[in-house]
Structure formats: C-alpha cells, structure tokens
Protein backbone atom coordinates (compact mmCIF):
# COMPACT_ATOMS: atom_id res chain seq x y z
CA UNK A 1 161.70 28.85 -55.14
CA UNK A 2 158.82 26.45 -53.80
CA UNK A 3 159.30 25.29 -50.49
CA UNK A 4 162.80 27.40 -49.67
CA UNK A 5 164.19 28.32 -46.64
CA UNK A 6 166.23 31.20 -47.75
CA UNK A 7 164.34 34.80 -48.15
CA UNK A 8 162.94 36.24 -51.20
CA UNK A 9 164.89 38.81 -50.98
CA UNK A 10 168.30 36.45 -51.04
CA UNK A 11 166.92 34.50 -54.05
CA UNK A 12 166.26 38.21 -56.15
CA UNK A 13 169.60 39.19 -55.64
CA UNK A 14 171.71 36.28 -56.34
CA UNK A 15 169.62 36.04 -59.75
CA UNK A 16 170.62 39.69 -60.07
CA UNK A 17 174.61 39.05 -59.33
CA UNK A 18 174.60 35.78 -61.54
CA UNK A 19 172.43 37.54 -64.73
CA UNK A 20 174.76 40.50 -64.56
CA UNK A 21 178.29 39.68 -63.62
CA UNK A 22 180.00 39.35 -66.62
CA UNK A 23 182.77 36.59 -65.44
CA UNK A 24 180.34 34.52 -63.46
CA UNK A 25 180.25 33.77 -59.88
CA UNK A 26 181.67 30.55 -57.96
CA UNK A 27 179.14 28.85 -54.88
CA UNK A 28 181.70 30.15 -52.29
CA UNK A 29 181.80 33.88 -53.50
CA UNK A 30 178.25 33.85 -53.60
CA UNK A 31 177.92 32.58 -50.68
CA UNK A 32 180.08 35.17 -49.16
CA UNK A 33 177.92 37.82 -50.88
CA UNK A 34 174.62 37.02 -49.53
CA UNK A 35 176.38 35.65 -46.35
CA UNK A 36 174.55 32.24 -46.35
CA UNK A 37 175.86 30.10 -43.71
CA UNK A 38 175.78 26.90 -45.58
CA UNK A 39 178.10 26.08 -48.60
CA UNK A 40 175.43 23.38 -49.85
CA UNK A 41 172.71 25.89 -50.12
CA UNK A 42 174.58 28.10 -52.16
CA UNK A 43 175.75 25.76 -54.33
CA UNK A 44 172.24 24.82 -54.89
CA UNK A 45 170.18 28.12 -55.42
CA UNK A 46 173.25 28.25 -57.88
CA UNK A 47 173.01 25.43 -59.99
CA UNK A 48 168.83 26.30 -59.68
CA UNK A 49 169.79 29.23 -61.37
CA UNK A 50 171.92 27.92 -63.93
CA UNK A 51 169.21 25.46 -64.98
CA UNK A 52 167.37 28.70 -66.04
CA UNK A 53 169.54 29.95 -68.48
CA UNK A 54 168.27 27.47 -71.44
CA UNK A 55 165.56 28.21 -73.05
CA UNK A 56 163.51 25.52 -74.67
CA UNK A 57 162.00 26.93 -77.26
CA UNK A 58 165.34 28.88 -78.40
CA UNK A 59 165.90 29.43 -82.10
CA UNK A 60 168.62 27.82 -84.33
CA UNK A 61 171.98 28.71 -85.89
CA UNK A 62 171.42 30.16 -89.03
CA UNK A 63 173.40 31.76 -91.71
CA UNK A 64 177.31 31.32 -91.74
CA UNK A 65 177.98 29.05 -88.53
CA UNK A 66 181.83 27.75 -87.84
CA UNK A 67 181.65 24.46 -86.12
CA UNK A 68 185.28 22.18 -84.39
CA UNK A 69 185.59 20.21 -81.48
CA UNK A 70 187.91 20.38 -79.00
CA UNK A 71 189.11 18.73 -75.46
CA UNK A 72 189.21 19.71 -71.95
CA UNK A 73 191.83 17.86 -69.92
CA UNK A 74 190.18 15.68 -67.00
CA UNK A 75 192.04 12.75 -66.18
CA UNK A 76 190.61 10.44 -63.65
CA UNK A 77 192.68 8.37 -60.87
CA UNK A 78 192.09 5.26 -62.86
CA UNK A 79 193.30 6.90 -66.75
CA UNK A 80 197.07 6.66 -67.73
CA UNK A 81 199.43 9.82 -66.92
CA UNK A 82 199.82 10.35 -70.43
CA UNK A 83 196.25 10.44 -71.07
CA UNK A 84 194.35 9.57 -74.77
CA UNK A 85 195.87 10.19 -77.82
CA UNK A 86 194.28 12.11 -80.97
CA UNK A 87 190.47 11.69 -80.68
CA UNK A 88 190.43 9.51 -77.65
CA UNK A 89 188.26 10.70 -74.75
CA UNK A 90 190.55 8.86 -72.03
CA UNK A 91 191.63 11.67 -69.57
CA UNK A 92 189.95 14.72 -71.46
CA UNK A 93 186.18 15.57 -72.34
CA UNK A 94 185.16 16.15 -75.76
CA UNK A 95 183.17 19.79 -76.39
CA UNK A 96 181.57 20.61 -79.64
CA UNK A 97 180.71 24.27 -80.50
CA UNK A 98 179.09 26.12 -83.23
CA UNK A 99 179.16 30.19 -83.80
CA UNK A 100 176.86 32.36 -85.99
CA UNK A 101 178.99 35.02 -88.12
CA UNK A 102 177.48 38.27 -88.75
CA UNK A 103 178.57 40.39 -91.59
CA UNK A 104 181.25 38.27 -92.38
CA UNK A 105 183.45 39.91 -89.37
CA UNK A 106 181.73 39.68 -86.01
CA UNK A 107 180.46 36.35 -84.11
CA UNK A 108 176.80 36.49 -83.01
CA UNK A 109 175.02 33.66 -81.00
CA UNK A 110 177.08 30.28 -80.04
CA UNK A 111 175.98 26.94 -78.93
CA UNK A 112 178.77 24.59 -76.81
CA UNK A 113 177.92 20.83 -75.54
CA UNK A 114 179.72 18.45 -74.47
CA UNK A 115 179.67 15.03 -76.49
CA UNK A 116 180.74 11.72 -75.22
CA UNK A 117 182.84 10.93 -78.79
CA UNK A 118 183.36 13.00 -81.56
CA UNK A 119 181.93 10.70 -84.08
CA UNK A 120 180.06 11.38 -87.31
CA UNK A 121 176.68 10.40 -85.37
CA UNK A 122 176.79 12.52 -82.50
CA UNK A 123 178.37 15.76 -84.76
CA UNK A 124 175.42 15.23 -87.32
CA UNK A 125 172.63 15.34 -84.39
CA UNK A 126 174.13 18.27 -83.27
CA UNK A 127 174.14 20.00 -86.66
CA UNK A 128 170.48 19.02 -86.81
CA UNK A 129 169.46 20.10 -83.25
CA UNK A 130 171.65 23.44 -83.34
CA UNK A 131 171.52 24.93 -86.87
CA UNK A 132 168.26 25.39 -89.17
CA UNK A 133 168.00 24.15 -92.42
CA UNK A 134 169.84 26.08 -95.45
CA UNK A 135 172.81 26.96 -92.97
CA UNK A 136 176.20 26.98 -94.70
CA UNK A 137 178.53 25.07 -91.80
CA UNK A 138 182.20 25.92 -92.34
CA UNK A 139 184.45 23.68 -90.63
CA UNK A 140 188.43 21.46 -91.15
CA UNK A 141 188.80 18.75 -93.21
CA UNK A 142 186.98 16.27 -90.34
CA UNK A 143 184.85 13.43 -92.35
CA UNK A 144 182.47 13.40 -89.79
CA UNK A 145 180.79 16.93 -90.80
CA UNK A 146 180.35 16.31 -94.52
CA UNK A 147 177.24 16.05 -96.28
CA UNK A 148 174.96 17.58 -93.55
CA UNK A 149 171.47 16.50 -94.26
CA UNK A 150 169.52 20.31 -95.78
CA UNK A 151 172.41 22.28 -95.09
CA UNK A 152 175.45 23.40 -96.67
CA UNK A 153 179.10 22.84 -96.22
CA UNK A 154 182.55 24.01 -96.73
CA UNK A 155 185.69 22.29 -95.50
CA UNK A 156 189.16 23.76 -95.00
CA UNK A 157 191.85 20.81 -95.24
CA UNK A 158 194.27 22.10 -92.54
CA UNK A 159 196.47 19.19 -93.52
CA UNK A 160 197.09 20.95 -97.01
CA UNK A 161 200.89 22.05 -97.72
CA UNK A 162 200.74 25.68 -96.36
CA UNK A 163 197.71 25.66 -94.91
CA UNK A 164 196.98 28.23 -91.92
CA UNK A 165 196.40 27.16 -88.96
CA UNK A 166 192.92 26.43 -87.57
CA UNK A 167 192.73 29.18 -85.42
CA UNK A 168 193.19 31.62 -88.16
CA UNK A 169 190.95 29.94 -90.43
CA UNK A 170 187.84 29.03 -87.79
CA UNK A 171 189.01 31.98 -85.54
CA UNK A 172 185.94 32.73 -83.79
CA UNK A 173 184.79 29.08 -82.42
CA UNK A 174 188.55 28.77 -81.51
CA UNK A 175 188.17 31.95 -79.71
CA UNK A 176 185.41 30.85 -77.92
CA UNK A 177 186.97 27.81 -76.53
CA UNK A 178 189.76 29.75 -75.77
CA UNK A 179 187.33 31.82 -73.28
CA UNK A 180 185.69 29.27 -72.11
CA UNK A 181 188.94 26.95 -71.33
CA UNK A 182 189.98 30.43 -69.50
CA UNK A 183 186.77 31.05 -67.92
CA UNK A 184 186.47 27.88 -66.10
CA UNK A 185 190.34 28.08 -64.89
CA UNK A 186 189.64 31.30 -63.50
CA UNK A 187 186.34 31.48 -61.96
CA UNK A 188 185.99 27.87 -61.06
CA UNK A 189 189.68 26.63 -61.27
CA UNK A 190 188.54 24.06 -63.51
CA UNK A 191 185.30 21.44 -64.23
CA UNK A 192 184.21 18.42 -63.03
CA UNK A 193 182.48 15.78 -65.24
CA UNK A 194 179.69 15.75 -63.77
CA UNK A 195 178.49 18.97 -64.35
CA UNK A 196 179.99 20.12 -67.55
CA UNK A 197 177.13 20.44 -69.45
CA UNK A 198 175.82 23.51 -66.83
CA UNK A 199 178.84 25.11 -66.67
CA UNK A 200 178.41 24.97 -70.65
CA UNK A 201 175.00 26.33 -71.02
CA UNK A 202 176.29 29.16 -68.41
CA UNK A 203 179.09 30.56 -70.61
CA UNK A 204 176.76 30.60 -73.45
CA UNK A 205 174.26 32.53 -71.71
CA UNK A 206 176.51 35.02 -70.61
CA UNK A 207 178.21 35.30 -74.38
CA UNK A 208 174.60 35.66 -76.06
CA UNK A 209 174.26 38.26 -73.59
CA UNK A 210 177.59 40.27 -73.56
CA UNK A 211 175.88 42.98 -75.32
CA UNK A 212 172.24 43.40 -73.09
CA UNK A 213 173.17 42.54 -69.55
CA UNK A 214 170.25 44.82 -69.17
CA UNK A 215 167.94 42.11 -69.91
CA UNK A 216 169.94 39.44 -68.37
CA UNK A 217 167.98 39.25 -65.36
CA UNK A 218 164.19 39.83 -66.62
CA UNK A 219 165.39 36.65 -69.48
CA UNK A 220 167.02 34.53 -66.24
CA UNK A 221 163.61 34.92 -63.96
CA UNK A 222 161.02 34.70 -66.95
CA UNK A 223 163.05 30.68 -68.05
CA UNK A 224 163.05 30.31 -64.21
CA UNK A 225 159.06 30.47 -64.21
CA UNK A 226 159.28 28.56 -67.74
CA UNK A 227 160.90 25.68 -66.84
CA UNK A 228 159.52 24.80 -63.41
CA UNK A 229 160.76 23.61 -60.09
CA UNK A 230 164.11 21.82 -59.71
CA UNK A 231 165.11 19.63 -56.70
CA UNK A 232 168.53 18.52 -55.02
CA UNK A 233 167.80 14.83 -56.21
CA UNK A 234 167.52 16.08 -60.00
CA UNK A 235 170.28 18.27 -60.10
CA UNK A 236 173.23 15.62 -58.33
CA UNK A 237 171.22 12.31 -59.42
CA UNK A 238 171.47 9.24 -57.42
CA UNK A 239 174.99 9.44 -55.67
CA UNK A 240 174.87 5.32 -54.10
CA UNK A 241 176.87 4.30 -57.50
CA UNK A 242 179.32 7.14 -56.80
CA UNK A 243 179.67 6.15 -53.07
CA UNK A 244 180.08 2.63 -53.73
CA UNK A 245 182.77 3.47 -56.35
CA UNK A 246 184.54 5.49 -53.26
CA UNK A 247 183.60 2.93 -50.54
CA UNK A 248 186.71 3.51 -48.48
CA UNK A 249 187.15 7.27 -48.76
CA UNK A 250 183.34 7.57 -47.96
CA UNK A 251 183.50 5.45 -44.97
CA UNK A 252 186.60 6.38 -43.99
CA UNK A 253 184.81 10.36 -43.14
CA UNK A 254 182.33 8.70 -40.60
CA UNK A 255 182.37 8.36 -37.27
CA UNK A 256 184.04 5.09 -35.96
CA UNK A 257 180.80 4.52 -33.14
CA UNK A 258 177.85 4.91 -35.75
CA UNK A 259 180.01 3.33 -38.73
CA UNK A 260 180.36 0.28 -36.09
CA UNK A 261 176.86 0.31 -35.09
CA UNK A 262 175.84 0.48 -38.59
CA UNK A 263 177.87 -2.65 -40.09
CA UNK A 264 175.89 -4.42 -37.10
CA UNK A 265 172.48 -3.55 -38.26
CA UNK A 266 173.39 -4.10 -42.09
CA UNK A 267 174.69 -7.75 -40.71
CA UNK A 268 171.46 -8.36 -38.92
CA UNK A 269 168.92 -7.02 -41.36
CA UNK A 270 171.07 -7.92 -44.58
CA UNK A 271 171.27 -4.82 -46.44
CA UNK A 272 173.58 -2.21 -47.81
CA UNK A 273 176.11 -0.63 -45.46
CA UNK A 274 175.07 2.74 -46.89
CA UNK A 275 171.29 1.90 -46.60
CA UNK A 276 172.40 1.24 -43.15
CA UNK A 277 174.37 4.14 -41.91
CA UNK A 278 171.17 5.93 -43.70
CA UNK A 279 169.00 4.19 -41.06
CA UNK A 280 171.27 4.72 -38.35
CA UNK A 281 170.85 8.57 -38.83
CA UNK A 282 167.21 9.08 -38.57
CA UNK A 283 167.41 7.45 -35.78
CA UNK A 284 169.69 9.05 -34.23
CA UNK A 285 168.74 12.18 -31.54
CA UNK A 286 169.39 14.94 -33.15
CA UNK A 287 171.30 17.80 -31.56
CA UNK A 288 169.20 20.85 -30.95
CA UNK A 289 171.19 24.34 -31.50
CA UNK A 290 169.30 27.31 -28.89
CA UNK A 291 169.98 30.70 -29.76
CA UNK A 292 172.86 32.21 -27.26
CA UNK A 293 172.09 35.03 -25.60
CA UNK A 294 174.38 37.47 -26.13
CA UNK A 295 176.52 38.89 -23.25
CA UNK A 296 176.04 42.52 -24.37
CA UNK A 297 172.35 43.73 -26.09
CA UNK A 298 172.87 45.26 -29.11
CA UNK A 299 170.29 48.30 -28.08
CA UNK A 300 170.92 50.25 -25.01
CA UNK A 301 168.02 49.38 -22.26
CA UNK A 302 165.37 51.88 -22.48
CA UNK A 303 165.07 54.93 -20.26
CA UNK A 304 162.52 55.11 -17.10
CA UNK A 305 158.93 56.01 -18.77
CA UNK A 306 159.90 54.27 -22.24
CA UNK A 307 158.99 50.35 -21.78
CA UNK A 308 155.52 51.13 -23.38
CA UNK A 309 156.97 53.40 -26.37
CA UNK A 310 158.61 51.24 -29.25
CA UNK A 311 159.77 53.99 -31.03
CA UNK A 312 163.77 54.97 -29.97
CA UNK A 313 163.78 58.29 -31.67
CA UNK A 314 161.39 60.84 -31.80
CA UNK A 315 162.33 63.70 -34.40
CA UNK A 316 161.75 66.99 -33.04
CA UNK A 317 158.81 69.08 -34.61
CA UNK A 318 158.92 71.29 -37.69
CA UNK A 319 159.48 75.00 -37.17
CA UNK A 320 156.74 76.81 -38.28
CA UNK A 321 156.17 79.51 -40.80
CA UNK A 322 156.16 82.65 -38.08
CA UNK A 323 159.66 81.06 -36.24
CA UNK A 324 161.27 81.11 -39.84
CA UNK A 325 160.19 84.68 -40.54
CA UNK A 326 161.62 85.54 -37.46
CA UNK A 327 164.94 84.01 -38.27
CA UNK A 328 164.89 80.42 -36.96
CA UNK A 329 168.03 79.82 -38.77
CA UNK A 330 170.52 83.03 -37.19
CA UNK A 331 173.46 82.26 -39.11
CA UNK A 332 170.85 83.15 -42.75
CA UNK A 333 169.49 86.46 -43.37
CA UNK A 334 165.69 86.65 -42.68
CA UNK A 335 163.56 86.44 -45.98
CA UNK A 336 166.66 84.25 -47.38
CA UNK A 337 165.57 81.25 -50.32
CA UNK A 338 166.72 79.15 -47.84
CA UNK A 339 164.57 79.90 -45.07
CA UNK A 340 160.58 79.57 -45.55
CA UNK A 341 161.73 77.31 -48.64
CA UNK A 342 159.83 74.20 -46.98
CA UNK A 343 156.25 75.73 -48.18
CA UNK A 344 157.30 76.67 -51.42
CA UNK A 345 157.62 80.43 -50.46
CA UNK A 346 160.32 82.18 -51.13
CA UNK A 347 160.76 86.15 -49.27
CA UNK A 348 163.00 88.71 -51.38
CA UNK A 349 166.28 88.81 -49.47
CA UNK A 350 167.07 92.22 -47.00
CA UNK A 351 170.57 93.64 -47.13
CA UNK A 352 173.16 91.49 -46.60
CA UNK A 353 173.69 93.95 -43.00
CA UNK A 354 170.30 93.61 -42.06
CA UNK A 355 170.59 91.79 -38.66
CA UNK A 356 167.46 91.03 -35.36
C-alpha cells in the first residue's frame, strides 16, 4: 500500500471481497465493485493481492500425497493448429500438482505449479520442494517420479490390461485440475502465459481455505505485511522484448503525428523507436482535466440566516419527563411502557378508557 493513490478504505475491502469470495474475482468485476475508474489500477491492487497469498515459510506435503501432470491448452499465433503431441509443451502449458489425503477418503492441502517440461528433473525438485521427507507419493506408471530421494513411492501402471482409468485411481489431483481448468474458464475465461503461476497460487489459496474463509482475510493481510511492497515493474517485468516481438500491432495503436515525430528523433539521435516515442511523451504538454461544475448543486442553497450554520438539520429537542407524563404521545395511554421508557422508568398502565 506504500505510496497509493487509492483510499484505505478501497484497499480493505477489495482484500475482504478477494479473501472471501469463494470463486474469485476478475480485475473488471472488481473494478465495478469498488467503482475505480481505471481498469489498470484494478488490475494491479489485484495482482498485489494475489502476490500475498503464498506464504514463505509454508509447511510441506506430508503423509499420503497423489501427484500427475497435466496440460492447459494455449496455443500461440506462431504454434501449429494441431498443437504438440503427448508430452510436448507446443500449444499447451504443463501444470504439476500434488494433494494431501486425509483418512484415506478426503483431500486436505494441495500444491499446483506450472513447469516448463515434465521431465524427471523438474518433477523430482518439485517432490523435494513440496513434500517432506518420509511422504509416500502415489502416482501412474510415469518414470520420471520413481525413486524419490527420502520418500516413498507407489505407482499405478494405467497401461496394464484392465486397468481403471486415472481419474478413478488418482481421483482427487484429477479433481483438482478439473476445478481449476473450470475455474479459470469461468471466472477469467481462460489464462495467459504470463501469469499462470498467480492465477495458480490463487486457486490454491482459496482450496486450502474452502473450509475457514473466516480467516481468509486476517491470513491475506498478515502475508501482505510479510512479504513487502510490490511494484508495477515487478509484477509485468520488462515489456520492450514483448513490444518488439509485436512491433507492428504496437505501433500501429499510436498516433500517426507523434509516431512520425518520433521515427525523426530516433533517426537523429540513433536509438530505439520505442525509447523514442518514450521521449516524445514526457515531453509532450500534458492535458490538464478541471473539475466541471455541475449545472445543478447537489444540495439545495441554504435558507436566508443559514450561510454561517454548517449543519442542514437540526433534530428537534427531547420531550421531557413532565410532557410524557402528561401524554406527549395521545394516541398511548398515559403511564404506558412505552412512554417515559427513555429514562428507564416505567409507570403502571391506567385503564385502557382512561383518557386527558
């Protein structure tokens, strides 16, 4: 929260809606919620918040723990239609996941990353950063788990005659990819690269936390203060790759006059185009927005005598104990609970005909 622009008050209760809402929440319905003006700053106190839902000192796996990979389709303008076959990573990313199984029947904690390949380097690491030591790891017939270093193993080979299926055998770490494939369809309609590995860590907050979303938000702002400030440049990283990559399209969105003045100063200084339209725009005047005054106040104009007085209403002053005994209120008996009630005194009811 160092140096925002956005109230206190704003940055509390979109930590509130994110801890507790149990499908997640999108930049542009949050945005709507706390009725920020600008997209970007949404999507920012947003991914802020995400970075605060991994703890670094969080424990291990232990136990039973079912481990598999699987793939999210993302296929790039550059990968073939058809996409990669078997354990290629062309036009899908690769996710590895691990669940804890409690009492033999129920799933407790889950890790999910997302892995570059599915080799037996990068599955061994994640055994070793994800599960302790003495964990029994139950997973297919993959070579790439076997012989975990200090832990145990058990392989089912799903390519056996009349085997069952993997989601029968593993059926909670299917399940969770299942809700997480789901998930991101729903709330996000689907993920970007980029980011996968936040959009990761999110789902397993909110699955570690399906039972206590009363502690939810006290966990979410106690990492926050953990983990320390985060900044625009380390969340996105440095984007001139990623415009050079999409020269024309990026180009293409600015405007013809500065994108012309702009290839003349990158000529005559000899440097980047982008460098250059950078340049061009702090030097630029900016525009200057003034406040409108609106064509019809929102308050009435005060009344003759009130310029001085700030206050617009003045309650009228309390009855006191004698009016009420005389029957301030005509439509109660005198004496009634009702009246004299605002001193703690109550006066035994007369007959219901009784009447001043």
């Amino acid at each position: 929260m160092h140096g925002t622009h956005l109230p206190l008050r704003k940055w509390f209760l979109a930590a509130y809606l994110v801890a507790t809402h149990s499908n997640g929440m999108s930049a542009l319905q949050l945005q709507a919620k706390l009725g920020i003006a600008s997209y970007k700053s949404a999507w920012l106190l947003l991914h802020k918040l995400r970075r605060a839902m991994v703890d670094p000192d969080r424990r291990r796996l232990s136990g039973v723990v079912e481990m598999d990979e699987t793939n999210v389709p993302y296929r790039k303008k550059t990968d073939p239609l058809t996409g990669g076959q078997g354990r290629s990573p062309i036009g899908k990313m690769v996710l590895v996941g691990a669940v804890e199984i409690v009492d033999k029947f129920y799933a407790g904690r889950m890790r999910l990353e997302r892995v570059q390949v599915a080799d037996r380097e990068t599955l061994q690491r994640f055994i070793a950063q994800n599960t302790a030591p003495g964990t029994q790891i139950i997973t297919d017939g993959y070579s790439a788990y076997e012989r975990p270093p200090e832990r145990k193993h058990k392989a089912h080979n799903l390519s056996a005659t009349n085997a069952l299926p993997a989601h029968i055998l593993l059926k909670w770490v299917h399940r969770i990819f299942s809700n997480f494939k789901r998930w991101a369809m729903g709330t996000y309609h689907g993920l970007r690269e980029k980011h996968v590995d936040i959009y990761c860590n999110e789902f397993v907050f909110r699955w570690n936390r399906r039972r206590s979303f009363q502690t939810s938000i006290d966990t979410l702002l106690g990492l926050g203060q953990k983990i320390g400030p985060v900044t625009w440049r380390g969340i996105v990283g440095d984007t001139l790759k990623w415009k050079h990559q999409h020269r024309d399209q990026v180009l293409g969105m600015v405007d013809p006059e500065r994108l012309k003045r702009a290839k003349k100063y990158a000529f005559e200084n000899g440097m980047d185009i982008f460098d250059a339209l950078d340049d061009i725009r702090s030097e630029e005047e900016r525009h200057k927005y003034f406040r409108r005054k609106p064509l019809r106040p929102a308050l009435p104009p005060r009344r003759p005598g009130e310029e001085r007085n700030t206050r617009r209403y003045i309650h009228p002053p309390s009855p006191v104990q004698a009016e009420c005994t005389k029957g301030f209120l005509r439509h109660v008996p005198i004496g009634s609970p009702i009246t004299c009630a605002r001193r703690g005194r109550q006066v035994k009811a007369e007959p219901a005909g009784f009447t001043t």
